[in-house]
Protein backbone atom coordinates (compact mmCIF):
# COMPACT_ATOMS: atom_id res chain seq x y z
CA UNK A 1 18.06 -34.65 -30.67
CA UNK A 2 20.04 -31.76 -30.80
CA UNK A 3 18.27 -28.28 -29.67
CA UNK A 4 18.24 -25.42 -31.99
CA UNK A 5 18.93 -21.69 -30.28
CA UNK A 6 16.19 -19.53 -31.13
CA UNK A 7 17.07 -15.97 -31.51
CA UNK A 8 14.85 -13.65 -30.56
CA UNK A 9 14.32 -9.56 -31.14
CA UNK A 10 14.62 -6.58 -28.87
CA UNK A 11 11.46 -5.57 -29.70
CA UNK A 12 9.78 -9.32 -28.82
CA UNK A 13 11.61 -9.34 -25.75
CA UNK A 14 10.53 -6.08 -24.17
CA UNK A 15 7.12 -7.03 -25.35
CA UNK A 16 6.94 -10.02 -23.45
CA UNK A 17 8.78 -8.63 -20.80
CA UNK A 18 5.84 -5.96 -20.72
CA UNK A 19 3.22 -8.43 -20.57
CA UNK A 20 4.52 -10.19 -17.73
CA UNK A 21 5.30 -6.92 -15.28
CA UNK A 22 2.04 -4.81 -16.61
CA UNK A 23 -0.12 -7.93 -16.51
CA UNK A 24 0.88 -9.88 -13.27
CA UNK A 25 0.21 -13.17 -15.31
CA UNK A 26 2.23 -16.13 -14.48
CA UNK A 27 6.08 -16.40 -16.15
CA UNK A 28 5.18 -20.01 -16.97
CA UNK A 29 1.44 -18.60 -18.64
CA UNK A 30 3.28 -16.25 -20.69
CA UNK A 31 5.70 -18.52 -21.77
CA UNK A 32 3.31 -20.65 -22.86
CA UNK A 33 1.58 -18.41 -24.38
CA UNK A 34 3.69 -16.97 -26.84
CA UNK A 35 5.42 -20.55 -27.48
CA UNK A 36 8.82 -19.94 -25.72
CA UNK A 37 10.44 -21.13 -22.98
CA UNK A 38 9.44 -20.51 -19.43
CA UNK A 39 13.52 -20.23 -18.52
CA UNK A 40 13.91 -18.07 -21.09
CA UNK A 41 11.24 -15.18 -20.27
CA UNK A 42 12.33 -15.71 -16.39
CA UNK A 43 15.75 -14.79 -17.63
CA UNK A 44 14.36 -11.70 -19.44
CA UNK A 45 12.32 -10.81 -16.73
CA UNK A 46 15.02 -10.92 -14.38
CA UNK A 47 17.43 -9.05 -16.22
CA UNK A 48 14.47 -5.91 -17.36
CA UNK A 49 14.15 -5.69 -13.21
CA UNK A 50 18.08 -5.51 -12.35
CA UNK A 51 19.36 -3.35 -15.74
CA UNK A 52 16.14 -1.82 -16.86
CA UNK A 53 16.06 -3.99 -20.32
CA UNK A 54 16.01 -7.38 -21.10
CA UNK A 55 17.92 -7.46 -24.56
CA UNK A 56 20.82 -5.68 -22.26
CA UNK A 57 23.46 -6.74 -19.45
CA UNK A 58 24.03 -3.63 -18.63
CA UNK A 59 22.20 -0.91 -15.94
CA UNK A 60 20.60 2.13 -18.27
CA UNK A 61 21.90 4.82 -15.59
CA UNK A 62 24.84 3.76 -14.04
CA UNK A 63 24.30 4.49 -10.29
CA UNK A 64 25.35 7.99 -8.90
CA UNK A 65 28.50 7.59 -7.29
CA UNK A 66 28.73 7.97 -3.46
CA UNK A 67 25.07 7.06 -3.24
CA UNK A 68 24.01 10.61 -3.91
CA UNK A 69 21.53 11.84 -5.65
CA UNK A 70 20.94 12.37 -9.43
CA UNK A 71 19.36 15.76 -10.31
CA UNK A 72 15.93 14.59 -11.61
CA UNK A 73 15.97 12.27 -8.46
CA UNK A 74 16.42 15.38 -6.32
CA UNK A 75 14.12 17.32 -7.80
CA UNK A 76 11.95 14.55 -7.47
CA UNK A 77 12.37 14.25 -3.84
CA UNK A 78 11.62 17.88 -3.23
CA UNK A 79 8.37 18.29 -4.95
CA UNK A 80 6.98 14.98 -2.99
CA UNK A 81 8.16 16.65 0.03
CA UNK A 82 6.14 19.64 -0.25
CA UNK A 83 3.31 17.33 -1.55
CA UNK A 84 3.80 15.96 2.00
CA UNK A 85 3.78 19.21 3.65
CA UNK A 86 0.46 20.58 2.16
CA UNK A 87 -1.36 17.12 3.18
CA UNK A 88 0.03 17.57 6.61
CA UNK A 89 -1.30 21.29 6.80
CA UNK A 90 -4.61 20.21 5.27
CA UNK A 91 -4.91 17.49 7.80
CA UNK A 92 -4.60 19.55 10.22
CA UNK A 93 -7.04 22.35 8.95
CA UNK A 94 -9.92 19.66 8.74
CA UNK A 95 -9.18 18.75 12.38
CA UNK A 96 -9.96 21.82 12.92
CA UNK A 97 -12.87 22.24 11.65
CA UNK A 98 -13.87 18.86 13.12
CA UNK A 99 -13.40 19.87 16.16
CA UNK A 100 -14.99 23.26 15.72
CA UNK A 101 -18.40 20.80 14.35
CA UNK A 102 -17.94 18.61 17.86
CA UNK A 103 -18.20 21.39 19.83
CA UNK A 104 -21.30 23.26 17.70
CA UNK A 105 -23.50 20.07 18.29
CA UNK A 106 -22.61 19.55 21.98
CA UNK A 107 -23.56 22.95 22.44
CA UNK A 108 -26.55 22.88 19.88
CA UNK A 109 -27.93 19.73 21.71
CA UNK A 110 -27.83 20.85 24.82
């Protein structure tokens, strides 16, 4: 019996593709589901997680060269850095003020 290659669409790809990352079901569920095969959708899978797609072999953004940083990355960095920074300083403030509330009621109680 001689197997037939089934082509399928970008759009039915991705789709699938979707279901599988934004669910967490099963590959093999999936497959199963939607009535293809399990090495198939493992294949897409795979290849949406290394290039960003699954109907392409290709990465979307080609890697910055050097390992450095791409602008939006950069940005990116920065603003979670002085995300960082105001938790810290918060942290600290409440401390504080914790500390400030230890001493009140050992004082109070005595």
């Amino acid at each position: 019996m001689a197997s037939r290659k089934r082509i399928y669409d970008a759009e039915f790809r991705e789709g699938a593709v979707r279901i599988v990352t934004e669910t967490g079901k099963p590959i093999p569920e999936v497959a199963e589901d939607l009535g293809i095969h399990p090495g198939t959708l493992h294949s897409w899978v795979s290849r949406a997680r290394r290039n960003g797609s699954p109907s392409s072999d290709r990465p979307v953004a080609e890697p910055s060269p050097g390992g450095r940083l791409r602008e939006s990355e950069r940005s990116e960095l920065e603003r979670l850095r002085a995300e960082a920074r105001e938790k810290d300083k918060r942290i600290r403030e409440l401390e504080m003020e914790r500390d400030v509330c230890k001493r009140f009621v050992a004082l109070w109680v005595k």
